[in-house]
C-alpha atoms as a PDB file:
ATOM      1  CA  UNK A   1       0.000   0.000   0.000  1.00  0.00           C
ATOM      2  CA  UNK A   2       1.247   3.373  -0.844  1.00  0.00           C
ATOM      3  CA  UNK A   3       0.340   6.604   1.463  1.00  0.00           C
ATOM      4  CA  UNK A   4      -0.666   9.528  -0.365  1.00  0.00           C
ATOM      5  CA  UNK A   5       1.548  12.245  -0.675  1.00  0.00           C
ATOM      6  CA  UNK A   6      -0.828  14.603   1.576  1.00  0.00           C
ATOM      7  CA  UNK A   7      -1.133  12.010   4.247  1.00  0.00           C
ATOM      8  CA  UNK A   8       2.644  11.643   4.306  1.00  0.00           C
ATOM      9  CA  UNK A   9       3.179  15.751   4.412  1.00  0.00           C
ATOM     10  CA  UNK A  10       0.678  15.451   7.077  1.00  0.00           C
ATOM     11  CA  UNK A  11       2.188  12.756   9.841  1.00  0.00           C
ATOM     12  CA  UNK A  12       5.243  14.972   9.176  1.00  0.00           C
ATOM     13  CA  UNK A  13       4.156  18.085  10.252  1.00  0.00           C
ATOM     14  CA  UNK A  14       2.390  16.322  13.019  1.00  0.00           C
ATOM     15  CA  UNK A  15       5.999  15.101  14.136  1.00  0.00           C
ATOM     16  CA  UNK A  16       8.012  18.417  13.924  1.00  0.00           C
ATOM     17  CA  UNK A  17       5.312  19.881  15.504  1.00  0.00           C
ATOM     18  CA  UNK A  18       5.258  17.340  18.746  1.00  0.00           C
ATOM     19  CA  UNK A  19       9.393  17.395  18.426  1.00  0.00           C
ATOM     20  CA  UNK A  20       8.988  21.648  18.940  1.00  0.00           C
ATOM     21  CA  UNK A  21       6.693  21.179  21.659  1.00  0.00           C
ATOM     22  CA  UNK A  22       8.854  18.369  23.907  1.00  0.00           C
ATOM     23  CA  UNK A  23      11.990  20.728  23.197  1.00  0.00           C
ATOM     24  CA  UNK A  24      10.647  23.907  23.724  1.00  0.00           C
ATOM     25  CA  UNK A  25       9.135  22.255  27.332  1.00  0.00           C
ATOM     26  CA  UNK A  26      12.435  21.004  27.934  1.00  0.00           C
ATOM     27  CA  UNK A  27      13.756  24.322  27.711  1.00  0.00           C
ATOM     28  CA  UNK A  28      10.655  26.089  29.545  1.00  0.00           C
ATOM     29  CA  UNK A  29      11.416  23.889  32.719  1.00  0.00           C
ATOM     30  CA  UNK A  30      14.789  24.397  32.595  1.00  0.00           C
ATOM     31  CA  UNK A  31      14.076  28.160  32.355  1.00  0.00           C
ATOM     32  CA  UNK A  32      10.955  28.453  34.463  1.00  0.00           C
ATOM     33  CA  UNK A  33      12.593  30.392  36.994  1.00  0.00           C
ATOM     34  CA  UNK A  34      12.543  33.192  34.753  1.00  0.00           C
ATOM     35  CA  UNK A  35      10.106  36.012  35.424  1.00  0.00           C
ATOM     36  CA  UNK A  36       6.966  36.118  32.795  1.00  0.00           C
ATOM     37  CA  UNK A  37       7.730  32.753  31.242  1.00  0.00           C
ATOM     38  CA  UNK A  38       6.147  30.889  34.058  1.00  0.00           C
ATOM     39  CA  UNK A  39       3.091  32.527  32.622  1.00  0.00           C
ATOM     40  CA  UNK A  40       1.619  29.945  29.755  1.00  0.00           C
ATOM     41  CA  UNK A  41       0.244  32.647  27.585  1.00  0.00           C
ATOM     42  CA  UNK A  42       3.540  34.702  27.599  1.00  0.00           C
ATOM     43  CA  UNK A  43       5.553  31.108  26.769  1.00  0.00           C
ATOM     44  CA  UNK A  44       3.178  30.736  24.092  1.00  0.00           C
ATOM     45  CA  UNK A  45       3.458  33.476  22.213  1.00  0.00           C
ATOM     46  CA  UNK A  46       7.238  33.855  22.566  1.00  0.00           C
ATOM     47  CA  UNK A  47       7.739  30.248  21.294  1.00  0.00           C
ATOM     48  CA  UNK A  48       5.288  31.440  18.489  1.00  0.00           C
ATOM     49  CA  UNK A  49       7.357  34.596  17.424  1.00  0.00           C
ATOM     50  CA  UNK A  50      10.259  32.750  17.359  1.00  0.00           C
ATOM     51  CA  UNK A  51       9.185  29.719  14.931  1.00  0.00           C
ATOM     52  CA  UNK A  52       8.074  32.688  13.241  1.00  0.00           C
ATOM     53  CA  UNK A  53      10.596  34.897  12.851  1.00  0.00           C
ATOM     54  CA  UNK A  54      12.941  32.099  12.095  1.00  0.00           C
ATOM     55  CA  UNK A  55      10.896  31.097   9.143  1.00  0.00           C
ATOM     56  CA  UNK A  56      10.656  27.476  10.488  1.00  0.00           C
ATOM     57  CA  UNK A  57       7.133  27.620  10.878  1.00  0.00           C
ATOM     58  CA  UNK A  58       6.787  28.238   6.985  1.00  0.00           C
ATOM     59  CA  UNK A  59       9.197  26.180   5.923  1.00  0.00           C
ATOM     60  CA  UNK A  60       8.182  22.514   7.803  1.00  0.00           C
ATOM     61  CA  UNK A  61       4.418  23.813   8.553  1.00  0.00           C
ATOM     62  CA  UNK A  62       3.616  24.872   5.060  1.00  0.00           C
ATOM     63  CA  UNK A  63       0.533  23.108   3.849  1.00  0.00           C
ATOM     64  CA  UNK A  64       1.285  23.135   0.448  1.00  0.00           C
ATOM     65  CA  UNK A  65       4.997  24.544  -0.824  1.00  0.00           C
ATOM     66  CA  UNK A  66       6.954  21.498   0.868  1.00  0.00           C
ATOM     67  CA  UNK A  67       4.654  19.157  -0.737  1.00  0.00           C
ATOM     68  CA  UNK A  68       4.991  20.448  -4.086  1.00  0.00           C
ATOM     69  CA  UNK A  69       8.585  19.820  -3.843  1.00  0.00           C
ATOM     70  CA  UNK A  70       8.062  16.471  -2.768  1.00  0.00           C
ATOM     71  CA  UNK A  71       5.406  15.675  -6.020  1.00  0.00           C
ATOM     72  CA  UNK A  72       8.304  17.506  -8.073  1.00  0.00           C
ATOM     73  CA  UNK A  73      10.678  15.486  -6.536  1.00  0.00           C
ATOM     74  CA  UNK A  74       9.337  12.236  -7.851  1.00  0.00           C
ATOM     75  CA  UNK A  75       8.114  13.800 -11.217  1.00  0.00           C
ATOM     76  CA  UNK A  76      11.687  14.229 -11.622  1.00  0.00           C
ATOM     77  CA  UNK A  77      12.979  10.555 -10.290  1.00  0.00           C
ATOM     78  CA  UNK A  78      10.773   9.424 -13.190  1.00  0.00           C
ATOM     79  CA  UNK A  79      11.732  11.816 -16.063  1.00  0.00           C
ATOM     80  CA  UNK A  80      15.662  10.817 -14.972  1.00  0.00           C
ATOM     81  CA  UNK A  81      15.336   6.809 -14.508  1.00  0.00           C
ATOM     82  CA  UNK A  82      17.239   4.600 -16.881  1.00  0.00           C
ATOM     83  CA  UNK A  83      14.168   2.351 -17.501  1.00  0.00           C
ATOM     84  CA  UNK A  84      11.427   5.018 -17.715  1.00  0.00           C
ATOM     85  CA  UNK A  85       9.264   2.832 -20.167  1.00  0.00           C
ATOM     86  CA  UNK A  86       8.228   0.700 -16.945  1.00  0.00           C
ATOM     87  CA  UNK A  87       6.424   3.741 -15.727  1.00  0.00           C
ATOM     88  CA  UNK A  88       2.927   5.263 -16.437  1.00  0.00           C
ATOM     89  CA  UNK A  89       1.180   8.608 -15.366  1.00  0.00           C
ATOM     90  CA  UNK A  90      -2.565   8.640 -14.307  1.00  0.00           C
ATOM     91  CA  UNK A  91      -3.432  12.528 -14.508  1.00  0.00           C
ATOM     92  CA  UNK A  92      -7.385  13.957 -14.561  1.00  0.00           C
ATOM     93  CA  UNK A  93      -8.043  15.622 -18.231  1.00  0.00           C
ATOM     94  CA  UNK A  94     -10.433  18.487 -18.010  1.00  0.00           C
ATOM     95  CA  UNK A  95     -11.289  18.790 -21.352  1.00  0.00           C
ATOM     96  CA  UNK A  96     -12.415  14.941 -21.774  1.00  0.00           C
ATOM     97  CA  UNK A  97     -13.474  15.110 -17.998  1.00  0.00           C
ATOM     98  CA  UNK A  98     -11.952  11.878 -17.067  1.00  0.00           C
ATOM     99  CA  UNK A  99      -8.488  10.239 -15.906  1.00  0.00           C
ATOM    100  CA  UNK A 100      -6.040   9.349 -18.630  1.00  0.00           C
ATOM    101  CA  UNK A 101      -3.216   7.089 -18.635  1.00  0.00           C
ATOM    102  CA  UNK A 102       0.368   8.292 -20.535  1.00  0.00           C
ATOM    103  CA  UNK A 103       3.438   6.551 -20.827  1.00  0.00           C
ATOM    104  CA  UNK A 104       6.491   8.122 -19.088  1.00  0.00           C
ATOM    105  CA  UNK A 105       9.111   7.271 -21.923  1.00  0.00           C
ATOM    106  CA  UNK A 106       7.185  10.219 -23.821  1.00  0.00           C
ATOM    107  CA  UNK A 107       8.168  12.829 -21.100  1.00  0.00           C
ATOM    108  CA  UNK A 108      10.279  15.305 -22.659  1.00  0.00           C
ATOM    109  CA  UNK A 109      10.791  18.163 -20.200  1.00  0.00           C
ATOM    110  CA  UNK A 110       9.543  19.272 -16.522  1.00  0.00           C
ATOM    111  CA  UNK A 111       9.409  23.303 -17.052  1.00  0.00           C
ATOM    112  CA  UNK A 112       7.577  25.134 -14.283  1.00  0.00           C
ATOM    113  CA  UNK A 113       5.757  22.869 -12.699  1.00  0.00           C
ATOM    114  CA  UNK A 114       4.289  21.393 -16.668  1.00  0.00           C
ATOM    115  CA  UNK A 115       5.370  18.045 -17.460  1.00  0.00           C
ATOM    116  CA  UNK A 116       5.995  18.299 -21.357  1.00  0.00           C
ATOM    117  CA  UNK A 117       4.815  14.528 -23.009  1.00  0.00           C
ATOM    118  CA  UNK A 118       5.521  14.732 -26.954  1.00  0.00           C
ATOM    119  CA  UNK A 119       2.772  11.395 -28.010  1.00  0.00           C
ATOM    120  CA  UNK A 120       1.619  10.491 -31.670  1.00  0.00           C
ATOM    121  CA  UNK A 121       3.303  13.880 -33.165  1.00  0.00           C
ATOM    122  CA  UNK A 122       1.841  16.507 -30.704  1.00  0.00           C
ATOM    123  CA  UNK A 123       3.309  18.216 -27.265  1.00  0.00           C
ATOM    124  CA  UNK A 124       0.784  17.507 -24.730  1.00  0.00           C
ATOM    125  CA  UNK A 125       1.105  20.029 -21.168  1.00  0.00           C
ATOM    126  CA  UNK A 126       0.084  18.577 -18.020  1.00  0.00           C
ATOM    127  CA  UNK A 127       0.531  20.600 -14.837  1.00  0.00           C
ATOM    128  CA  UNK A 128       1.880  18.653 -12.160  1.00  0.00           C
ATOM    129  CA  UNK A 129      -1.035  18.875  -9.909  1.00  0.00           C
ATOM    130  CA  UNK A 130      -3.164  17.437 -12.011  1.00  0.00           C
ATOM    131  CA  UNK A 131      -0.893  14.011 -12.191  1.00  0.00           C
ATOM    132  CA  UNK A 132      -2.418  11.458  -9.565  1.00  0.00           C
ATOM    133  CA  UNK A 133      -0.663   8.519  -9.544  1.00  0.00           C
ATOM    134  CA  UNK A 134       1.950   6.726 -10.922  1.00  0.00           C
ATOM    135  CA  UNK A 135       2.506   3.406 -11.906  1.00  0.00           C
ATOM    136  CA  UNK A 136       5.295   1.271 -12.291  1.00  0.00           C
ATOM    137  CA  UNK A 137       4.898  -2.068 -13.895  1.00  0.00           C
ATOM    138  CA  UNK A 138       1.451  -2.470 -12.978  1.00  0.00           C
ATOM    139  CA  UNK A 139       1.906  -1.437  -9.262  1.00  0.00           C
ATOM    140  CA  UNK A 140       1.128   1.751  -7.958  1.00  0.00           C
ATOM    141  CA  UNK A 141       4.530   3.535  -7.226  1.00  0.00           C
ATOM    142  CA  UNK A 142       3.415   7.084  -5.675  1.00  0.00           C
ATOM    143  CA  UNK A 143      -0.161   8.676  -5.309  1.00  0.00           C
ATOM    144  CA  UNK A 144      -0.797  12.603  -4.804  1.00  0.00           C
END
Protein backbone atom coordinates (compact mmCIF):
# COMPACT_ATOMS: atom_id res chain seq x y z
CA UNK A 1 0.00 0.00 0.00
CA UNK A 2 1.25 3.37 -0.84
CA UNK A 3 0.34 6.60 1.46
CA UNK A 4 -0.67 9.53 -0.36
CA UNK A 5 1.55 12.24 -0.68
CA UNK A 6 -0.83 14.60 1.58
CA UNK A 7 -1.13 12.01 4.25
CA UNK A 8 2.64 11.64 4.31
CA UNK A 9 3.18 15.75 4.41
CA UNK A 10 0.68 15.45 7.08
CA UNK A 11 2.19 12.76 9.84
CA UNK A 12 5.24 14.97 9.18
CA UNK A 13 4.16 18.09 10.25
CA UNK A 14 2.39 16.32 13.02
CA UNK A 15 6.00 15.10 14.14
CA UNK A 16 8.01 18.42 13.92
CA UNK A 17 5.31 19.88 15.50
CA UNK A 18 5.26 17.34 18.75
CA UNK A 19 9.39 17.40 18.43
CA UNK A 20 8.99 21.65 18.94
CA UNK A 21 6.69 21.18 21.66
CA UNK A 22 8.85 18.37 23.91
CA UNK A 23 11.99 20.73 23.20
CA UNK A 24 10.65 23.91 23.72
CA UNK A 25 9.14 22.25 27.33
CA UNK A 26 12.43 21.00 27.93
CA UNK A 27 13.76 24.32 27.71
CA UNK A 28 10.65 26.09 29.54
CA UNK A 29 11.42 23.89 32.72
CA UNK A 30 14.79 24.40 32.60
CA UNK A 31 14.08 28.16 32.36
CA UNK A 32 10.96 28.45 34.46
CA UNK A 33 12.59 30.39 36.99
CA UNK A 34 12.54 33.19 34.75
CA UNK A 35 10.11 36.01 35.42
CA UNK A 36 6.97 36.12 32.79
CA UNK A 37 7.73 32.75 31.24
CA UNK A 38 6.15 30.89 34.06
CA UNK A 39 3.09 32.53 32.62
CA UNK A 40 1.62 29.95 29.75
CA UNK A 41 0.24 32.65 27.58
CA UNK A 42 3.54 34.70 27.60
CA UNK A 43 5.55 31.11 26.77
CA UNK A 44 3.18 30.74 24.09
CA UNK A 45 3.46 33.48 22.21
CA UNK A 46 7.24 33.85 22.57
CA UNK A 47 7.74 30.25 21.29
CA UNK A 48 5.29 31.44 18.49
CA UNK A 49 7.36 34.60 17.42
CA UNK A 50 10.26 32.75 17.36
CA UNK A 51 9.18 29.72 14.93
CA UNK A 52 8.07 32.69 13.24
CA UNK A 53 10.60 34.90 12.85
CA UNK A 54 12.94 32.10 12.09
CA UNK A 55 10.90 31.10 9.14
CA UNK A 56 10.66 27.48 10.49
CA UNK A 57 7.13 27.62 10.88
CA UNK A 58 6.79 28.24 6.98
CA UNK A 59 9.20 26.18 5.92
CA UNK A 60 8.18 22.51 7.80
CA UNK A 61 4.42 23.81 8.55
CA UNK A 62 3.62 24.87 5.06
CA UNK A 63 0.53 23.11 3.85
CA UNK A 64 1.28 23.14 0.45
CA UNK A 65 5.00 24.54 -0.82
CA UNK A 66 6.95 21.50 0.87
CA UNK A 67 4.65 19.16 -0.74
CA UNK A 68 4.99 20.45 -4.09
CA UNK A 69 8.58 19.82 -3.84
CA UNK A 70 8.06 16.47 -2.77
CA UNK A 71 5.41 15.67 -6.02
CA UNK A 72 8.30 17.51 -8.07
CA UNK A 73 10.68 15.49 -6.54
CA UNK A 74 9.34 12.24 -7.85
CA UNK A 75 8.11 13.80 -11.22
CA UNK A 76 11.69 14.23 -11.62
CA UNK A 77 12.98 10.55 -10.29
CA UNK A 78 10.77 9.42 -13.19
CA UNK A 79 11.73 11.82 -16.06
CA UNK A 80 15.66 10.82 -14.97
CA UNK A 81 15.34 6.81 -14.51
CA UNK A 82 17.24 4.60 -16.88
CA UNK A 83 14.17 2.35 -17.50
CA UNK A 84 11.43 5.02 -17.71
CA UNK A 85 9.26 2.83 -20.17
CA UNK A 86 8.23 0.70 -16.95
CA UNK A 87 6.42 3.74 -15.73
CA UNK A 88 2.93 5.26 -16.44
CA UNK A 89 1.18 8.61 -15.37
CA UNK A 90 -2.57 8.64 -14.31
CA UNK A 91 -3.43 12.53 -14.51
CA UNK A 92 -7.38 13.96 -14.56
CA UNK A 93 -8.04 15.62 -18.23
CA UNK A 94 -10.43 18.49 -18.01
CA UNK A 95 -11.29 18.79 -21.35
CA UNK A 96 -12.42 14.94 -21.77
CA UNK A 97 -13.47 15.11 -18.00
CA UNK A 98 -11.95 11.88 -17.07
CA UNK A 99 -8.49 10.24 -15.91
CA UNK A 100 -6.04 9.35 -18.63
CA UNK A 101 -3.22 7.09 -18.63
CA UNK A 102 0.37 8.29 -20.54
CA UNK A 103 3.44 6.55 -20.83
CA UNK A 104 6.49 8.12 -19.09
CA UNK A 105 9.11 7.27 -21.92
CA UNK A 106 7.18 10.22 -23.82
CA UNK A 107 8.17 12.83 -21.10
CA UNK A 108 10.28 15.30 -22.66
CA UNK A 109 10.79 18.16 -20.20
CA UNK A 110 9.54 19.27 -16.52
CA UNK A 111 9.41 23.30 -17.05
CA UNK A 112 7.58 25.13 -14.28
CA UNK A 113 5.76 22.87 -12.70
CA UNK A 114 4.29 21.39 -16.67
CA UNK A 115 5.37 18.05 -17.46
CA UNK A 116 6.00 18.30 -21.36
CA UNK A 117 4.81 14.53 -23.01
CA UNK A 118 5.52 14.73 -26.95
CA UNK A 119 2.77 11.39 -28.01
CA UNK A 120 1.62 10.49 -31.67
CA UNK A 121 3.30 13.88 -33.17
CA UNK A 122 1.84 16.51 -30.70
CA UNK A 123 3.31 18.22 -27.27
CA UNK A 124 0.78 17.51 -24.73
CA UNK A 125 1.10 20.03 -21.17
CA UNK A 126 0.08 18.58 -18.02
CA UNK A 127 0.53 20.60 -14.84
CA UNK A 128 1.88 18.65 -12.16
CA UNK A 129 -1.04 18.88 -9.91
CA UNK A 130 -3.16 17.44 -12.01
CA UNK A 131 -0.89 14.01 -12.19
CA UNK A 132 -2.42 11.46 -9.56
CA UNK A 133 -0.66 8.52 -9.54
CA UNK A 134 1.95 6.73 -10.92
CA UNK A 135 2.51 3.41 -11.91
CA UNK A 136 5.29 1.27 -12.29
CA UNK A 137 4.90 -2.07 -13.89
CA UNK A 138 1.45 -2.47 -12.98
CA UNK A 139 1.91 -1.44 -9.26
CA UNK A 140 1.13 1.75 -7.96
CA UNK A 141 4.53 3.54 -7.23
CA UNK A 142 3.41 7.08 -5.68
CA UNK A 143 -0.16 8.68 -5.31
CA UNK A 144 -0.80 12.60 -4.80
Amino acid sequence: MVMREQDKHFLWAIFYGTALILFWKGIWEGVGGLPYIENAWVSLFVGFAMLTLSGMIFRELDPLGSMEKKVLKNMHYVHEHPRKEEFHFKYYDHAQKKNLTIKAENLKHIEKGVLIFHDKGQEIFIPVHRIQEIWHKGKLHWKL
